[in-house]
PDB file of N, CA and C in Angstrom:
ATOM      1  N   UNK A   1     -21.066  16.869  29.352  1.00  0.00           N
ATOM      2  CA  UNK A   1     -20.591  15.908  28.381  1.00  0.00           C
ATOM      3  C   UNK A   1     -19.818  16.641  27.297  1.00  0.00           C
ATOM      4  N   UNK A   2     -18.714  16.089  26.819  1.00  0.00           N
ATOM      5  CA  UNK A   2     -17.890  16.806  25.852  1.00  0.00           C
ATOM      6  C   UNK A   2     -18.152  16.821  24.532  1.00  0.00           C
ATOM      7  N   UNK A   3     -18.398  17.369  23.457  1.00  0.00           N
ATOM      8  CA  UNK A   3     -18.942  17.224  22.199  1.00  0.00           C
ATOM      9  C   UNK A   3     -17.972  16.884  21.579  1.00  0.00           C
ATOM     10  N   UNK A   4     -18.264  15.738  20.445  1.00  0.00           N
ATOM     11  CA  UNK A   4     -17.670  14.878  19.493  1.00  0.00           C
ATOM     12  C   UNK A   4     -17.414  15.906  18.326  1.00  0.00           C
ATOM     13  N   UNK A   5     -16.403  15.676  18.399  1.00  0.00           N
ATOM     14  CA  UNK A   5     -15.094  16.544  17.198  1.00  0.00           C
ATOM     15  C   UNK A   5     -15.101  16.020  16.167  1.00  0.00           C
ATOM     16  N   UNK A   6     -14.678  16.172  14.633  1.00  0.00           N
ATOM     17  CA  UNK A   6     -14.355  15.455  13.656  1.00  0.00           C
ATOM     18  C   UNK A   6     -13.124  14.416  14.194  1.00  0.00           C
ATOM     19  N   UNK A   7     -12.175  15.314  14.593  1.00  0.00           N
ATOM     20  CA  UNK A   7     -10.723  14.589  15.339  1.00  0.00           C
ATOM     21  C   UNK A   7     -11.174  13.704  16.102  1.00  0.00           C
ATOM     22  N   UNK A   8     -12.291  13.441  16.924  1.00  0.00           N
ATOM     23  CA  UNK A   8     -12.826  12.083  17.835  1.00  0.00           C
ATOM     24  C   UNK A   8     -12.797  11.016  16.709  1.00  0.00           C
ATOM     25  N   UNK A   9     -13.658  11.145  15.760  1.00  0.00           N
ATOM     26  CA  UNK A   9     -14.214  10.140  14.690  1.00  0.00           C
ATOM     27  C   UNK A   9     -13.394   9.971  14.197  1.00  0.00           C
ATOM     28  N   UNK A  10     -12.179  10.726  13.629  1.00  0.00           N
ATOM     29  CA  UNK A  10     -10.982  10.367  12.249  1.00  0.00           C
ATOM     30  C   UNK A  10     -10.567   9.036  13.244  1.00  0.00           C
ATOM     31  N   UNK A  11      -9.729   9.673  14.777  1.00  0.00           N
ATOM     32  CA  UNK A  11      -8.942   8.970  15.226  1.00  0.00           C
ATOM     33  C   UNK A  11      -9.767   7.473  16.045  1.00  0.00           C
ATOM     34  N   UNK A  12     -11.018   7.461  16.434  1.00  0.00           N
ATOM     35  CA  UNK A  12     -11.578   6.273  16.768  1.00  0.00           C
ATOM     36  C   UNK A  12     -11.499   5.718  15.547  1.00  0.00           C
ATOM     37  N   UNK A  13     -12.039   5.950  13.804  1.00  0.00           N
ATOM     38  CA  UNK A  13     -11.856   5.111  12.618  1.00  0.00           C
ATOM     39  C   UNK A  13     -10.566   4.429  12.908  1.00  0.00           C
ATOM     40  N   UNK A  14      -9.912   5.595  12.643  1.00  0.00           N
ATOM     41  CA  UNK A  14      -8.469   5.138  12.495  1.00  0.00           C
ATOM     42  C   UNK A  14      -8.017   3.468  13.377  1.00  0.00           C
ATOM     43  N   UNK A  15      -8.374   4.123  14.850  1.00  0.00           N
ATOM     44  CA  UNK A  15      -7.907   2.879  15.666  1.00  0.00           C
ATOM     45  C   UNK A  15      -8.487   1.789  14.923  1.00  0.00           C
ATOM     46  N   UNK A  16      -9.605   1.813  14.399  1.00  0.00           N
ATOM     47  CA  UNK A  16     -10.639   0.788  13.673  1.00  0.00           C
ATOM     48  C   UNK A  16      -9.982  -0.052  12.985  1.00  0.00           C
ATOM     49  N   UNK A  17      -9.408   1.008  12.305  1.00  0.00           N
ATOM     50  CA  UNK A  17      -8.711  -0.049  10.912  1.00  0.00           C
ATOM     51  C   UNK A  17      -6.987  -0.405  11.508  1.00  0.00           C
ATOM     52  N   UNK A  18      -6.644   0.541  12.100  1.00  0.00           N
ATOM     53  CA  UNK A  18      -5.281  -0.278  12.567  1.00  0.00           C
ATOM     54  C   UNK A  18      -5.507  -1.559  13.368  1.00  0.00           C
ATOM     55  N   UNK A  19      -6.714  -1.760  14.400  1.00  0.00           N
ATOM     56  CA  UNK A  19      -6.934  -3.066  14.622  1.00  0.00           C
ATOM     57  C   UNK A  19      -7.122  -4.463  13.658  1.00  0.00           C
ATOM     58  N   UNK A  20      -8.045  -3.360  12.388  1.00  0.00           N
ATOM     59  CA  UNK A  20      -8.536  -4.938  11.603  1.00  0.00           C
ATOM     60  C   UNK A  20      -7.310  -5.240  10.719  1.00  0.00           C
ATOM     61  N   UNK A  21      -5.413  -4.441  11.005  1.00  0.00           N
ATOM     62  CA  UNK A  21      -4.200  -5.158  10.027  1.00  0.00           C
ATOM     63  C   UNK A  21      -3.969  -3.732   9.283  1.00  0.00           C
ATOM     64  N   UNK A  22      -4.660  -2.881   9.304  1.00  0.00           N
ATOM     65  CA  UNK A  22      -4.240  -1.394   7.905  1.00  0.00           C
ATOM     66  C   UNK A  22      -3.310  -0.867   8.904  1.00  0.00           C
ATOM     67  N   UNK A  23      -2.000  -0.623   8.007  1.00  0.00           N
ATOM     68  CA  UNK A  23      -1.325   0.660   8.135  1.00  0.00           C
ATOM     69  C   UNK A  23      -1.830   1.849   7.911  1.00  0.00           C
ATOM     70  N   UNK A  24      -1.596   3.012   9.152  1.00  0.00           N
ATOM     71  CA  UNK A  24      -2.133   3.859   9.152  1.00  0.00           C
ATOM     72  C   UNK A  24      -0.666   5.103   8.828  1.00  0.00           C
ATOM     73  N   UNK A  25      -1.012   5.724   8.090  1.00  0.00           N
ATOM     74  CA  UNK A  25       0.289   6.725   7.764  1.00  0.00           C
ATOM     75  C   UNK A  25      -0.426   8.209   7.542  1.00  0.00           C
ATOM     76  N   UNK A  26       0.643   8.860   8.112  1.00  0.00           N
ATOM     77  CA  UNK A  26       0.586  10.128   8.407  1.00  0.00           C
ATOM     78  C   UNK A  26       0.398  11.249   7.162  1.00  0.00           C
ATOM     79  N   UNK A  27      -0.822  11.555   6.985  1.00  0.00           N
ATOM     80  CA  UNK A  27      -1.226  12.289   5.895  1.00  0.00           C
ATOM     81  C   UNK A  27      -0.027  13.118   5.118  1.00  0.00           C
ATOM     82  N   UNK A  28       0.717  14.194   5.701  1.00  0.00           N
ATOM     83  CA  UNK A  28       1.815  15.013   5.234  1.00  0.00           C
ATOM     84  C   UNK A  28       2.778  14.281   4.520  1.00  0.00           C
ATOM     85  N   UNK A  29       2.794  12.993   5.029  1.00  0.00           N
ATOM     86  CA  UNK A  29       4.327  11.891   4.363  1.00  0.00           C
ATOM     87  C   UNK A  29       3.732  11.139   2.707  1.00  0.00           C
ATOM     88  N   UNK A  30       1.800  11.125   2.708  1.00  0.00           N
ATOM     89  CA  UNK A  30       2.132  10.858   1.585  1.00  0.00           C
ATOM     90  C   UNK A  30       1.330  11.433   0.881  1.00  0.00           C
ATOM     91  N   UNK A  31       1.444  13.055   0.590  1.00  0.00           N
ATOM     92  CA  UNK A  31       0.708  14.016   0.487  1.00  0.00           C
ATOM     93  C   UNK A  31       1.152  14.448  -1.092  1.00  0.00           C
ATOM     94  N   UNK A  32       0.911  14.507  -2.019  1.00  0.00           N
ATOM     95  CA  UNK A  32       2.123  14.484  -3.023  1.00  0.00           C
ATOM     96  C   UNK A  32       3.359  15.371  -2.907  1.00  0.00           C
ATOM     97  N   UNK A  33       3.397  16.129  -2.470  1.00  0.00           N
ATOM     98  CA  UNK A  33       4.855  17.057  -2.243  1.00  0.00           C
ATOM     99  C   UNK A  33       5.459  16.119  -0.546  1.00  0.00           C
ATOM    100  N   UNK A  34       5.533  15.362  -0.389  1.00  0.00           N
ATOM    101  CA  UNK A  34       5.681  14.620   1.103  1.00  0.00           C
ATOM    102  C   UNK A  34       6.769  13.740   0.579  1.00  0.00           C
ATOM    103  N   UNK A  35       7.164  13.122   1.759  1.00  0.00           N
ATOM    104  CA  UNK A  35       8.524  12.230   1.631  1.00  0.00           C
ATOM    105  C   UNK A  35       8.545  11.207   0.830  1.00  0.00           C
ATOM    106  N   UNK A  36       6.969  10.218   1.036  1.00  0.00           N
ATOM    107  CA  UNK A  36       6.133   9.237   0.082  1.00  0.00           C
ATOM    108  C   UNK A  36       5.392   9.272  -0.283  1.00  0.00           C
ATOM    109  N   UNK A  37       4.773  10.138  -1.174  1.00  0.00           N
ATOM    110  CA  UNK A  37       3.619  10.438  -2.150  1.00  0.00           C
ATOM    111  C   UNK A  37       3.319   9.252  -2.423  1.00  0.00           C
ATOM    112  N   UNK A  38       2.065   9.416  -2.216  1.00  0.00           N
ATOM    113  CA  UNK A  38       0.960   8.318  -2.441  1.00  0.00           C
ATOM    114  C   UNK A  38      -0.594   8.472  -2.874  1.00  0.00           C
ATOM    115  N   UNK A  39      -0.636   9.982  -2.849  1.00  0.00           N
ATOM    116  CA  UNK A  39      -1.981  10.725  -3.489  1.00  0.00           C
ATOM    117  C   UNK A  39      -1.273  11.664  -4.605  1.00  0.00           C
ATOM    118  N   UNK A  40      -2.514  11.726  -5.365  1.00  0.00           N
ATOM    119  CA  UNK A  40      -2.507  12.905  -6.184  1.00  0.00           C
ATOM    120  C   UNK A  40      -2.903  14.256  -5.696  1.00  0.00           C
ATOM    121  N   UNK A  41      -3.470  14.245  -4.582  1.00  0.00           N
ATOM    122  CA  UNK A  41      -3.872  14.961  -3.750  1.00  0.00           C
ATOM    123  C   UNK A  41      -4.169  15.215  -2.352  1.00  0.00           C
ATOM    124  N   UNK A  42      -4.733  16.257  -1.756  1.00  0.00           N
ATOM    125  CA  UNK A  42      -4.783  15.962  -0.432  1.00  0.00           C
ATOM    126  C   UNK A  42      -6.343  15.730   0.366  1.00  0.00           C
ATOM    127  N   UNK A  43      -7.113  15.758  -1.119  1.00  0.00           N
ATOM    128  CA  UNK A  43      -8.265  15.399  -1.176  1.00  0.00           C
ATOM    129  C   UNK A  43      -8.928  13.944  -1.121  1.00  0.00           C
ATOM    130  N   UNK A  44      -7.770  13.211  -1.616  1.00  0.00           N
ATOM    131  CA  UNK A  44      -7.519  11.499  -2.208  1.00  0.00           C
ATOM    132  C   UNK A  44      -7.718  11.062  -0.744  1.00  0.00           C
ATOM    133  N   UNK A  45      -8.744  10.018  -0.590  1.00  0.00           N
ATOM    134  CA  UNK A  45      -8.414   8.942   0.600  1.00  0.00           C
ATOM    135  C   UNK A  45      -7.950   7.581  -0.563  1.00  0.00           C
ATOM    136  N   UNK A  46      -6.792   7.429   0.635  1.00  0.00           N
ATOM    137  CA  UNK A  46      -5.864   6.043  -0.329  1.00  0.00           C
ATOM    138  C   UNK A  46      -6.296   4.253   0.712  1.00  0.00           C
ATOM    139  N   UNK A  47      -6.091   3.847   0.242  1.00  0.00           N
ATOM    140  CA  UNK A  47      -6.463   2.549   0.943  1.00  0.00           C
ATOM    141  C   UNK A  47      -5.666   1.567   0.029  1.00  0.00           C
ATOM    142  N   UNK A  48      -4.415   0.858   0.919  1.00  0.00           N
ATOM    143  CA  UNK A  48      -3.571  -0.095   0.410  1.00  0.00           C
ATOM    144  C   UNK A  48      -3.913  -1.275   1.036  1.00  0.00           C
ATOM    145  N   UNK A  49      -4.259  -2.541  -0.201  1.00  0.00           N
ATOM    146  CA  UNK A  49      -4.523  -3.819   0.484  1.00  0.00           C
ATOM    147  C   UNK A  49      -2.955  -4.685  -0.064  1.00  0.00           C
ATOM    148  N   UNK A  50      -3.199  -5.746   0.787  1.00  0.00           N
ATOM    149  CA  UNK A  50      -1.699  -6.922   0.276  1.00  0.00           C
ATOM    150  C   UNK A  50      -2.523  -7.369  -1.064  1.00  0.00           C
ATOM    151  N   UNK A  51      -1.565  -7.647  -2.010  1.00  0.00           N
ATOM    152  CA  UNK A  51      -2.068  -8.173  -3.390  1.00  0.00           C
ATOM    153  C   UNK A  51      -3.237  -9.853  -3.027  1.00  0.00           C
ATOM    154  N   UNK A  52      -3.127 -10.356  -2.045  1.00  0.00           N
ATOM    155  CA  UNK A  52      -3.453 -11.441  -1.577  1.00  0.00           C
ATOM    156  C   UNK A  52      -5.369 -11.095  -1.405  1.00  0.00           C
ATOM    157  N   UNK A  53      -5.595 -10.237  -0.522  1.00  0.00           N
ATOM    158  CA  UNK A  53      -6.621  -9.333  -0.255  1.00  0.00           C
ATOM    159  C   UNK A  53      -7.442  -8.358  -1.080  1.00  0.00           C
ATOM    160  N   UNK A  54      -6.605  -8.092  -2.300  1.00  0.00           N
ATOM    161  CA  UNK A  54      -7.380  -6.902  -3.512  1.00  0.00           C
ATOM    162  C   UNK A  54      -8.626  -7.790  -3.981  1.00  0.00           C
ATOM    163  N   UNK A  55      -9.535  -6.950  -4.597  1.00  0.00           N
ATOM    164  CA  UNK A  55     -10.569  -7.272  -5.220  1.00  0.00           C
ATOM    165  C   UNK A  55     -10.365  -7.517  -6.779  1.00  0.00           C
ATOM    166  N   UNK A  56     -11.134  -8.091  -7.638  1.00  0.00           N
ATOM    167  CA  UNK A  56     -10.695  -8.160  -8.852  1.00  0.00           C
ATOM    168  C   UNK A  56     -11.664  -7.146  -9.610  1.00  0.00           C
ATOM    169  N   UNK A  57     -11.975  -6.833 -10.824  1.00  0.00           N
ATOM    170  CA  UNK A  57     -12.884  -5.610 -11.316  1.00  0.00           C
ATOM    171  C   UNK A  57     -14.099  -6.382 -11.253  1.00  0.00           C
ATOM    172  N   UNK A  58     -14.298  -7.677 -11.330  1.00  0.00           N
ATOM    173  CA  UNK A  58     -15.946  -8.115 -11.490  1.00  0.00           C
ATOM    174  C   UNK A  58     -16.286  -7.982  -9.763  1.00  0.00           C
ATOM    175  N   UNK A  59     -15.767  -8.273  -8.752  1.00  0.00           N
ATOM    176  CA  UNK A  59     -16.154  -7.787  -7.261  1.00  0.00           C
ATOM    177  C   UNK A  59     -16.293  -6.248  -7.041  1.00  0.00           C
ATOM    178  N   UNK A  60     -15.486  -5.878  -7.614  1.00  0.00           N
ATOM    179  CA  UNK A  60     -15.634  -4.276  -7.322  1.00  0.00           C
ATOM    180  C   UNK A  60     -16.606  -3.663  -8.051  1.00  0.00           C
ATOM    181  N   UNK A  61     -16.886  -3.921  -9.356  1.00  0.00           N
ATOM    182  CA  UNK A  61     -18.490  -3.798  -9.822  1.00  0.00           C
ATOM    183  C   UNK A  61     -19.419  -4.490  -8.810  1.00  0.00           C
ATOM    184  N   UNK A  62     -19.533  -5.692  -8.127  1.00  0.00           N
ATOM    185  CA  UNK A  62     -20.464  -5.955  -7.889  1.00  0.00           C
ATOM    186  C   UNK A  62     -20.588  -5.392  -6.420  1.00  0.00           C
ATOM    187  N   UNK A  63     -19.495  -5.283  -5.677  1.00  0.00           N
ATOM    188  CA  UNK A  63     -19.984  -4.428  -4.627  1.00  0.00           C
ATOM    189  C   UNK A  63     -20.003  -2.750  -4.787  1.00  0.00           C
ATOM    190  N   UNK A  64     -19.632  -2.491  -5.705  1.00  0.00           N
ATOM    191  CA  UNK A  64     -19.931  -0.577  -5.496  1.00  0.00           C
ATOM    192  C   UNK A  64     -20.937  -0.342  -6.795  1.00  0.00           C
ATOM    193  N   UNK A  65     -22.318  -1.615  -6.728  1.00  0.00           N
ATOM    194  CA  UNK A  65     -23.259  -1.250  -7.923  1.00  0.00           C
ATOM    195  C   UNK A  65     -23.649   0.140  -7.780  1.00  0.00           C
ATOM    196  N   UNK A  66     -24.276   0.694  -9.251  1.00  0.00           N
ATOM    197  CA  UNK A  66     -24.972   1.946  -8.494  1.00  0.00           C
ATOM    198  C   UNK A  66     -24.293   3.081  -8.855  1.00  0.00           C
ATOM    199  N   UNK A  67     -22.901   2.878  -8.094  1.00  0.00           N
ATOM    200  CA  UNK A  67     -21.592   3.958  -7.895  1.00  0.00           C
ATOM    201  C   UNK A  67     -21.148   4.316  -9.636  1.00  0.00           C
ATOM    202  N   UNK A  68     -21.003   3.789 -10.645  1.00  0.00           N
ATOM    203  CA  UNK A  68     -20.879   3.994 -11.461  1.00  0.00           C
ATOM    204  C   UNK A  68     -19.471   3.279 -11.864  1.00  0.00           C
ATOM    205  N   UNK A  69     -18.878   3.292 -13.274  1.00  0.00           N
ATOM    206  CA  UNK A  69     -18.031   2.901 -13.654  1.00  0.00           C
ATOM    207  C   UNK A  69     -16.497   3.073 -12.991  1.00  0.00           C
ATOM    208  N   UNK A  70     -16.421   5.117 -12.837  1.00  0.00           N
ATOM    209  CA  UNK A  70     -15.113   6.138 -12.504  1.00  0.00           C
ATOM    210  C   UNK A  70     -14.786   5.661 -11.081  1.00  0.00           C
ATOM    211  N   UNK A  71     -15.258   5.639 -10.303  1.00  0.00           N
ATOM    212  CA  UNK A  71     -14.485   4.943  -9.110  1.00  0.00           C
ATOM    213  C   UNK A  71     -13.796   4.005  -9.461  1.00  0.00           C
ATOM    214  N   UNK A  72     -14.564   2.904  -9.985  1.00  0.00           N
ATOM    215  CA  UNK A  72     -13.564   1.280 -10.273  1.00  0.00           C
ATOM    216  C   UNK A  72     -12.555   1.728 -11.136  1.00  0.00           C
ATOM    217  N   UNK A  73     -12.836   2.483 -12.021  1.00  0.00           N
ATOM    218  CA  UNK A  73     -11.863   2.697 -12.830  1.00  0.00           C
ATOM    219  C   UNK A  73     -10.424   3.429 -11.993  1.00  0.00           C
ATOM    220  N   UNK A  74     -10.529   4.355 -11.429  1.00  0.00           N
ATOM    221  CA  UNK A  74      -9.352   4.794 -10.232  1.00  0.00           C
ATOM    222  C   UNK A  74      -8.568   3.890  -9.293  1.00  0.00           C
ATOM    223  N   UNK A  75      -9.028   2.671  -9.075  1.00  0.00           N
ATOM    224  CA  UNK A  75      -8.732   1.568  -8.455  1.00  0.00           C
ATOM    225  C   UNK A  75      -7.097   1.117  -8.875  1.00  0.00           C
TER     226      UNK A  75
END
């Protein structure tokens, strides 16, 4: 049996979310020195919803209780 890679899991997620509608884009393109910067880093996981789909700050408190203020606030 072949042992499960990180690269198994990124790219099964991945398929995950390109099924449930997410664009999936190629880390280097929006890497901040990349063609479309879209992180501050290469540490940043980014997640773009349609304005239709965003959460408002009282949902995002109420689902990431716990988590603290600094996440929502990065939003």
């Amino acid at each position: 049996m072949a042992a499960v890679t990180e690269s198994h899991v990124e790219q099964a997620a991945l398929s995950w979310l390109e099924g449930l509608g997410y664009a999936v884009l190629h880390g280097p393109d929006i890497a901040p020195e990349g063609r479309a910067p879209e992180r501050e880093n290469t540490t940043t996981v980014t997640v773009h919803l349609p304005r239709e789909q965003r959460f408002g700050p009282a949902a995002l408190q109420a689902l990431m209780r716990g988590v603290g203020q600094g996440p929502i606030d990065e939003t």
